[in-house]
N, C-alpha and C. Protein backbone atom coordinates (compact mmCIF):
# COMPACT_ATOMS: atom_id res chain seq x y z
N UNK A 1 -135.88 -56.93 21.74
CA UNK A 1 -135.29 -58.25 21.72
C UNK A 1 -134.29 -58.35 22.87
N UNK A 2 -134.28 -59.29 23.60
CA UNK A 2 -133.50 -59.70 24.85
C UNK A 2 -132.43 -60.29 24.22
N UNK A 3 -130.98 -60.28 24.94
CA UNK A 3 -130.42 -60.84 24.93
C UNK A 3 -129.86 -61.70 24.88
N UNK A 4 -131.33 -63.36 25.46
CA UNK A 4 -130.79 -64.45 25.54
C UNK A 4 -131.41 -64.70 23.95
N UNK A 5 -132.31 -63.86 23.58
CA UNK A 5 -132.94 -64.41 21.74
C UNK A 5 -131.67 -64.01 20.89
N UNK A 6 -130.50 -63.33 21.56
CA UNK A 6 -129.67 -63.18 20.34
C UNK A 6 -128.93 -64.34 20.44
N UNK A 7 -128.39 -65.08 21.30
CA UNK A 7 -127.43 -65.76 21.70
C UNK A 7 -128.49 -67.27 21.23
N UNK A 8 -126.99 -67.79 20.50
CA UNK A 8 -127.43 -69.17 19.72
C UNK A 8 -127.36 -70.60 20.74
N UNK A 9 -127.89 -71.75 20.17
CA UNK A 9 -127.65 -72.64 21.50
C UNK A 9 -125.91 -72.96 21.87
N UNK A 10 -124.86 -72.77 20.68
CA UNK A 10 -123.35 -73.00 20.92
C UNK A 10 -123.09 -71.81 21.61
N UNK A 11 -123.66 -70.73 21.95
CA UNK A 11 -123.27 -69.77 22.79
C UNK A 11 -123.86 -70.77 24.06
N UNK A 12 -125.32 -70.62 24.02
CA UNK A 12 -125.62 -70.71 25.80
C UNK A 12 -125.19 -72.09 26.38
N UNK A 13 -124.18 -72.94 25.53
CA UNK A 13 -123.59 -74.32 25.61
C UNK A 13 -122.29 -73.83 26.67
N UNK A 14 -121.45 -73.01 25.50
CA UNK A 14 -120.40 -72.39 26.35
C UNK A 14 -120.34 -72.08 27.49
N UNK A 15 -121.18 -71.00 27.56
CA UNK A 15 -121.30 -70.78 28.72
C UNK A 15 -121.38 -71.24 30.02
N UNK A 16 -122.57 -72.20 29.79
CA UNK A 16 -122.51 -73.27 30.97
C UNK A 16 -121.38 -73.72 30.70
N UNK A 17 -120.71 -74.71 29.89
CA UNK A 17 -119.45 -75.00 30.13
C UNK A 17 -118.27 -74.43 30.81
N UNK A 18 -118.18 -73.07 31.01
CA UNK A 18 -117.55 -72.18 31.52
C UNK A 18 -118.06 -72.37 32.61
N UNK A 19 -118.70 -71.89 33.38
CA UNK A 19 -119.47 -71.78 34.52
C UNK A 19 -119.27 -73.14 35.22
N UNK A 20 -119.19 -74.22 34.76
CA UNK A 20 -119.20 -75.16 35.05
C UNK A 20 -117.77 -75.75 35.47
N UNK A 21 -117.14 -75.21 34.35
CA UNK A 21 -115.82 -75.51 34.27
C UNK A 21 -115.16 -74.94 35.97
N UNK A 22 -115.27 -73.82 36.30
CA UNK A 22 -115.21 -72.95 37.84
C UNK A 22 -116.12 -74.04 38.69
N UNK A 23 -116.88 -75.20 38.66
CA UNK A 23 -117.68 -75.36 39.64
C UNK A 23 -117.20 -76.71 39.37
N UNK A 24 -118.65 -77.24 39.14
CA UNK A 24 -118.75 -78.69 38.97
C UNK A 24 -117.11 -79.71 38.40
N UNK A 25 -116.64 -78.66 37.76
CA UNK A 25 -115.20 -79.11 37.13
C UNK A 25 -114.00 -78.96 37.80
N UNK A 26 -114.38 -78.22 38.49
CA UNK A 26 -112.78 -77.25 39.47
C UNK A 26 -112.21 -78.10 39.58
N UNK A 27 -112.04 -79.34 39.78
CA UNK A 27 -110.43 -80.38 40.24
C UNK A 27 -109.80 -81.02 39.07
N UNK A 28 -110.72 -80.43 37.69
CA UNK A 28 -109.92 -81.02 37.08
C UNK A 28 -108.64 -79.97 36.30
N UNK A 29 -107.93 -80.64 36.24
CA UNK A 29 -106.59 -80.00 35.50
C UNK A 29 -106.56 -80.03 33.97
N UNK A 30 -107.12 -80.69 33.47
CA UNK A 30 -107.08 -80.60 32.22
C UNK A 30 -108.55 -79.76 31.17
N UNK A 31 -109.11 -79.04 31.80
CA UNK A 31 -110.01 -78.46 31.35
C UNK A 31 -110.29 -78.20 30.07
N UNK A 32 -109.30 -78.15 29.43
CA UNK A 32 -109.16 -77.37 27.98
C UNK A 32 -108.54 -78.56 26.64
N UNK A 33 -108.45 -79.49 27.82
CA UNK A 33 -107.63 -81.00 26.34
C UNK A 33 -108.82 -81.77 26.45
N UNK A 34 -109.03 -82.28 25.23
CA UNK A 34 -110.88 -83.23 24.58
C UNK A 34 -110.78 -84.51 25.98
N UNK A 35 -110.01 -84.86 26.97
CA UNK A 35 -110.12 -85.43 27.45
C UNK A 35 -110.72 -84.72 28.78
N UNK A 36 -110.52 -83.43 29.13
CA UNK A 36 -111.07 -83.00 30.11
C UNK A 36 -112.09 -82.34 29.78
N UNK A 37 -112.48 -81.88 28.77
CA UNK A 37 -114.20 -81.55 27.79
C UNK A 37 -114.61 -83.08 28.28
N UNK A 38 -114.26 -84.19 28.13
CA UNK A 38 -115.31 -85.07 28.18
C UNK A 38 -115.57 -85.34 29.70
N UNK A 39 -114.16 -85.43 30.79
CA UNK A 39 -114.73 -85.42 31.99
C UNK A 39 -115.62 -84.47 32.24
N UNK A 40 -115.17 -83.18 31.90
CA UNK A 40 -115.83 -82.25 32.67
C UNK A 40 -117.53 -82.35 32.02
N UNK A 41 -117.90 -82.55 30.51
CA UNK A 41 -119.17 -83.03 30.07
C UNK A 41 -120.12 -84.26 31.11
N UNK A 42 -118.95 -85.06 31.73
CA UNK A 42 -119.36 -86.52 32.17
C UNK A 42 -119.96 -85.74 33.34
N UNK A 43 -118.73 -84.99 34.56
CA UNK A 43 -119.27 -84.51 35.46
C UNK A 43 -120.18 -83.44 35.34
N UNK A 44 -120.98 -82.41 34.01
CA UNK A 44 -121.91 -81.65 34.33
C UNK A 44 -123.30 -82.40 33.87
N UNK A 45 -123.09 -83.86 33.26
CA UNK A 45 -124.35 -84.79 33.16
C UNK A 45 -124.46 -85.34 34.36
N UNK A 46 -123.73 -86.13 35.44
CA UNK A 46 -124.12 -86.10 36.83
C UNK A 46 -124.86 -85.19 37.50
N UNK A 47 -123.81 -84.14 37.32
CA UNK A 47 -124.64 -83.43 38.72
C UNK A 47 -126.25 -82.73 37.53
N UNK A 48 -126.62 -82.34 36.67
CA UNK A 48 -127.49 -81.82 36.35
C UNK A 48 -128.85 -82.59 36.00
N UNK A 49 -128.40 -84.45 36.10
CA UNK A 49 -129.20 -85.28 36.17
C UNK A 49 -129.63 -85.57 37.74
N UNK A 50 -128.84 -85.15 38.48
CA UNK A 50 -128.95 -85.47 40.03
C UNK A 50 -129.95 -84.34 40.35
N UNK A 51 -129.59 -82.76 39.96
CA UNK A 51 -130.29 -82.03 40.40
C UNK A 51 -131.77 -82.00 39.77
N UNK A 52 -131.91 -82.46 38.68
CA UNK A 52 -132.83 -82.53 37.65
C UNK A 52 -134.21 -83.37 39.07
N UNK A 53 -133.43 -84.60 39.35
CA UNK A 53 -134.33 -85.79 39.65
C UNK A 53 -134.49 -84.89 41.01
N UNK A 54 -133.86 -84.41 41.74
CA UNK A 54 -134.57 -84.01 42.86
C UNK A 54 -135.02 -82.85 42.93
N UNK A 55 -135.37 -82.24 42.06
CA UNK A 55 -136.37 -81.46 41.73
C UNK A 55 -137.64 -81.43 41.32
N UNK A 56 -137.47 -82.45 40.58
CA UNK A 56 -138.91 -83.60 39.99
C UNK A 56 -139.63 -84.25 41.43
N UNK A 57 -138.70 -84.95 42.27
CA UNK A 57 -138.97 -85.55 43.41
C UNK A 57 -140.01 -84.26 43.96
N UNK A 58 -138.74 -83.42 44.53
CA UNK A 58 -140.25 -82.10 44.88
C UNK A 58 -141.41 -81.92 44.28
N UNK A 59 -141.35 -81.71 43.10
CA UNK A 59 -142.83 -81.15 42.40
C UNK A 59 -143.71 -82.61 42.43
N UNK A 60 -143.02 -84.06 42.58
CA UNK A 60 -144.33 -84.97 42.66
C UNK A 60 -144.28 -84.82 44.40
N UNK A 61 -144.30 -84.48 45.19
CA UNK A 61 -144.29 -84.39 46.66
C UNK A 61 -145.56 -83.16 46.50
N UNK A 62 -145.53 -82.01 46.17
CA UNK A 62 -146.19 -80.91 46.09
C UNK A 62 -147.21 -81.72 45.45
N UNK A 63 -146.93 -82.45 44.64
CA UNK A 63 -148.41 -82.74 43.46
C UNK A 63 -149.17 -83.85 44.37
N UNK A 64 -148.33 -84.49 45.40
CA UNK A 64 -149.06 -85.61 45.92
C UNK A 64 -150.13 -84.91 47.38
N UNK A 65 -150.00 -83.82 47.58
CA UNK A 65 -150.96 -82.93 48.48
C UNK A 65 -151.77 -82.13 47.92
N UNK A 66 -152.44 -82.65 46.60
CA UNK A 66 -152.89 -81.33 46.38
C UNK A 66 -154.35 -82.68 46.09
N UNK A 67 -155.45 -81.62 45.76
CA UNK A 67 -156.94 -82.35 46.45
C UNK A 67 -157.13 -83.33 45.05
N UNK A 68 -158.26 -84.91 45.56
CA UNK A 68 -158.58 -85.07 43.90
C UNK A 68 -159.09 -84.19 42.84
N UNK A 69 -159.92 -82.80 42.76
CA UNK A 69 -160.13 -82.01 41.94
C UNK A 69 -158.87 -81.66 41.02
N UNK A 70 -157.87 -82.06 41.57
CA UNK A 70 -156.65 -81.41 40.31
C UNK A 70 -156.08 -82.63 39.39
N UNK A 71 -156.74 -83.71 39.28
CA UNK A 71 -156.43 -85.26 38.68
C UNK A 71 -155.70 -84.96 37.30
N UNK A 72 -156.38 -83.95 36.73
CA UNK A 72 -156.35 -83.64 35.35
C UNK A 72 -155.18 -82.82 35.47
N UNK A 73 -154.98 -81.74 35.94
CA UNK A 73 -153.62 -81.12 36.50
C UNK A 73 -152.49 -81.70 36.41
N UNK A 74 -152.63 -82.71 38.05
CA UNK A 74 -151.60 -84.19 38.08
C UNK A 74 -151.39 -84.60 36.90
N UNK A 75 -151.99 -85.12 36.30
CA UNK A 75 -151.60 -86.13 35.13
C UNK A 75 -150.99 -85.71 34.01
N UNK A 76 -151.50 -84.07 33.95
CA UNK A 76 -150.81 -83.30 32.85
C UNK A 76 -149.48 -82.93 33.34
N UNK A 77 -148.77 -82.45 34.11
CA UNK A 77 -147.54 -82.66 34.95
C UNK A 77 -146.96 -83.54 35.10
N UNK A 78 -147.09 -84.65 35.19
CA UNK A 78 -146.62 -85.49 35.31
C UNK A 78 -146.04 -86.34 34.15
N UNK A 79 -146.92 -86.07 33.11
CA UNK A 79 -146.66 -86.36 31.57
C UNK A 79 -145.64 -85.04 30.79
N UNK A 80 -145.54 -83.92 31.38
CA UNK A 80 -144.52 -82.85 31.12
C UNK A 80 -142.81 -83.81 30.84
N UNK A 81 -142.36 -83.79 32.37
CA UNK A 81 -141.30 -84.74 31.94
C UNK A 81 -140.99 -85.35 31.19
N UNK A 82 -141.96 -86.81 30.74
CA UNK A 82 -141.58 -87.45 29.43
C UNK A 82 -141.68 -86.73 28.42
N UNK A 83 -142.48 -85.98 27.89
CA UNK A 83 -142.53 -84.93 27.09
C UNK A 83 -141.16 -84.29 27.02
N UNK A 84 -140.34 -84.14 27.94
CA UNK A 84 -139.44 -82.76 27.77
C UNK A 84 -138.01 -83.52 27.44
N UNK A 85 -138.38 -84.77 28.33
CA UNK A 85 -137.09 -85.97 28.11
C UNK A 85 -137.32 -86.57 26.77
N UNK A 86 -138.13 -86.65 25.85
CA UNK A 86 -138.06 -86.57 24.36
C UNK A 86 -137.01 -85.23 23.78
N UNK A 87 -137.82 -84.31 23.94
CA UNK A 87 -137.69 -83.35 23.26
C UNK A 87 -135.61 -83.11 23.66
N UNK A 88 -135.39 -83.23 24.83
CA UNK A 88 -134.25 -83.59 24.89
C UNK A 88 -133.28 -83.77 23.85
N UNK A 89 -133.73 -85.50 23.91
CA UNK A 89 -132.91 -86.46 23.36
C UNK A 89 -132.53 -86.08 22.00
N UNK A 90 -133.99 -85.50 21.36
CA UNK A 90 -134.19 -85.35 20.28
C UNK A 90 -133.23 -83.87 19.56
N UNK A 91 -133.34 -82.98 20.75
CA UNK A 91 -132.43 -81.57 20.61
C UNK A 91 -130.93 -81.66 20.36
N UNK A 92 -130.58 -82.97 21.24
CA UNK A 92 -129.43 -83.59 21.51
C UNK A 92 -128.45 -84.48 20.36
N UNK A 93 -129.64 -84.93 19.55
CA UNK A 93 -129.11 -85.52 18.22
C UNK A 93 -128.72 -85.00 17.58
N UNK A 94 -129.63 -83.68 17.21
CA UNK A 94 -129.10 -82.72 16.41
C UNK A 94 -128.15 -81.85 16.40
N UNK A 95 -127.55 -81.64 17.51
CA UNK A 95 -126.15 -81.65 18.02
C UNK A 95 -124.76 -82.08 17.15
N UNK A 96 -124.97 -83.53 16.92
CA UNK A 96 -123.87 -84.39 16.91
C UNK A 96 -123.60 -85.47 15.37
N UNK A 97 -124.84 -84.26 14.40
CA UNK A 97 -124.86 -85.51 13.27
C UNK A 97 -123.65 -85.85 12.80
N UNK A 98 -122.75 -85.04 12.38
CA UNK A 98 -121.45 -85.71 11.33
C UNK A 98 -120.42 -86.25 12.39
N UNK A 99 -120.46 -86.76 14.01
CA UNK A 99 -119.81 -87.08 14.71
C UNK A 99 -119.74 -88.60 14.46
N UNK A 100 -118.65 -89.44 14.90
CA UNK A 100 -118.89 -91.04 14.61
C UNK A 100 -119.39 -91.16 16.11
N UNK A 101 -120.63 -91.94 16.42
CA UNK A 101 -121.16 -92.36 17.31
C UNK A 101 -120.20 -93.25 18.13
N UNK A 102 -120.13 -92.76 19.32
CA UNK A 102 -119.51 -93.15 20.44
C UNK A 102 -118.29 -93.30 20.34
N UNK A 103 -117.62 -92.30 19.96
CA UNK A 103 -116.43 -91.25 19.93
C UNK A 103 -116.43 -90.47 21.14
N UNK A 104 -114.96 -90.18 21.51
CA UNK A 104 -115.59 -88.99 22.80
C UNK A 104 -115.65 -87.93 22.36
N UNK A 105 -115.89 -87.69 20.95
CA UNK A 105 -116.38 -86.12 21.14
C UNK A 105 -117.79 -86.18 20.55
N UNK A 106 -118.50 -86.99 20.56
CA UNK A 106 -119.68 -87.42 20.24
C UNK A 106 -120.48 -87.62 21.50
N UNK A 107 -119.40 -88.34 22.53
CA UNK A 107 -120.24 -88.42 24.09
C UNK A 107 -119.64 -87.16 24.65
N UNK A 108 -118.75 -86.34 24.56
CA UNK A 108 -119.01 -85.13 24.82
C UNK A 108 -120.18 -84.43 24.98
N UNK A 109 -120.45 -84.13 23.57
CA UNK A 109 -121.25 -83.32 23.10
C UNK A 109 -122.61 -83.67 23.22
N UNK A 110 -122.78 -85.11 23.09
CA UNK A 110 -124.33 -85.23 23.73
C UNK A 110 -124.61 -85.20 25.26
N UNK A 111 -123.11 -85.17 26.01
CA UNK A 111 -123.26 -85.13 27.20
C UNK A 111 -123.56 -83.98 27.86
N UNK A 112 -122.61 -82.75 27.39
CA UNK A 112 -122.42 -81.48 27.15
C UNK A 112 -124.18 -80.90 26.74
N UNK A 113 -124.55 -81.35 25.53
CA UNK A 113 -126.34 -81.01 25.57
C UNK A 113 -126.85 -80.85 26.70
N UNK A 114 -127.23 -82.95 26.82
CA UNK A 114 -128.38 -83.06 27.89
C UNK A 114 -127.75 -82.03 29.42
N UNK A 115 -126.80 -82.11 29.67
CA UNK A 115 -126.43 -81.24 30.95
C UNK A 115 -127.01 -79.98 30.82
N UNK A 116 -126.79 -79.23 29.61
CA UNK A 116 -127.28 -77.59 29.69
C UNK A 116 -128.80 -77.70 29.66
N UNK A 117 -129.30 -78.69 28.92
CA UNK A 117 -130.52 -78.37 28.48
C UNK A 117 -131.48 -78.96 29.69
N UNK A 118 -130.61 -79.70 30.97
CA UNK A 118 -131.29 -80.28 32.15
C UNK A 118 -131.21 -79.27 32.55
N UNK A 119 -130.19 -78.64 32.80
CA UNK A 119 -130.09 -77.20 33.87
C UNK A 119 -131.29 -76.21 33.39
N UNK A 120 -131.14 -76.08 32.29
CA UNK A 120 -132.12 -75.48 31.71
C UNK A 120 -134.04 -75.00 32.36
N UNK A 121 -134.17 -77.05 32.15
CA UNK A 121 -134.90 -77.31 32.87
C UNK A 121 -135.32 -77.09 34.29
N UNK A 122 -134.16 -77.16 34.91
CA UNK A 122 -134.37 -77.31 36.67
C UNK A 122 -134.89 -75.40 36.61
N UNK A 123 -134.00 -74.62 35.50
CA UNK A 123 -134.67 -73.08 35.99
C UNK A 123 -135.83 -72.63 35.51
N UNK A 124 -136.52 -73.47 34.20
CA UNK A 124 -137.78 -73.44 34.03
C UNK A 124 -138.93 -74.13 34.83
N UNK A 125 -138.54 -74.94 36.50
CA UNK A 125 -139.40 -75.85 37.09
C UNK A 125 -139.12 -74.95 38.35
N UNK A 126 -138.74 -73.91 38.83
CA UNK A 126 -138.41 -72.90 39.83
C UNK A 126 -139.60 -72.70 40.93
N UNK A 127 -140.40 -72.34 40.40
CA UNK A 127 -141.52 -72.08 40.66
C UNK A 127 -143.25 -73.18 40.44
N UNK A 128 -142.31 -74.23 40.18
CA UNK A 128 -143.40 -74.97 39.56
C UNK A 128 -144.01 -76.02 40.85
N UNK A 129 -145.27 -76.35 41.20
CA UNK A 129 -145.87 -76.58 40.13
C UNK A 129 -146.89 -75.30 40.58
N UNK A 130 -147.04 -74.94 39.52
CA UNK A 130 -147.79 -73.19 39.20
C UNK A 130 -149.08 -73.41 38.56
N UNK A 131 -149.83 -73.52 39.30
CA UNK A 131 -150.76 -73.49 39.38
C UNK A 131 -151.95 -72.46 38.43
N UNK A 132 -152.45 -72.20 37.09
CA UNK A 132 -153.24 -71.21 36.48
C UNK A 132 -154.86 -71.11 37.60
């Protein structure tokens, strides 16, 4: 058993938050008061939606050179995304049930999600589109 199967999703949340907190967050001063959890949530949903989309941009660039024989390929790729941007949203709810909706620690925390679970993404699309 690896390491990342021991570690729960409020661990691999942290973490990025940490990590993040040193990067994407560095100017802010308040890192540690629910008001700088939510900037710093706000700023790791920017940048991980920014990096997200231009990563996608690449793989439909790669997908737009490749011959008509791969139609079925294309289309299955291309339908991945919406697929994953469900599964998201949906990961993301479950997050935040006993929170009062649109609270900031409710947009925190769904913010705080979709960010890890985009990053997530961008390191499961590394290598993509991968061809069997």
């Amino acid at each position: 058993m690896t390491a990342a199967t021991n570690t729960n999703h409020a661990d691999i949340y942290q973490q990025y938050y940490a990590k993040m907190a040193g990067n994407v967050c560095k100017n802010l001063t308040n890192k540690d008061s629910e008001m700088g959890i939510y900037q710093c949530a706000t700023l790791m949903k920017k940048d991980a939606d920014a990096k997200l989309t231009a990563r996608t941009n690449e793989i439909n660039q790669a997908l737009s050179q490749l011959s008509d024989d791969d139609k079925e390929f294309i289309k299955s790729f291309k339908e991945d995304p919406l697929q994953w941007e469900r599964y998201r949203n949906k990961r993301c709810k479950v997050r935040v049930p006993n929170l009062e909706q649109d609270s900031p620690q409710y947009i925190s925390e769904t913010f705080l999600c979709q960010a890890v679970e985009s990053y997530r993404r961008i390191e499961v699309l590394i290598d993509e589109p991968d061809r069997p």
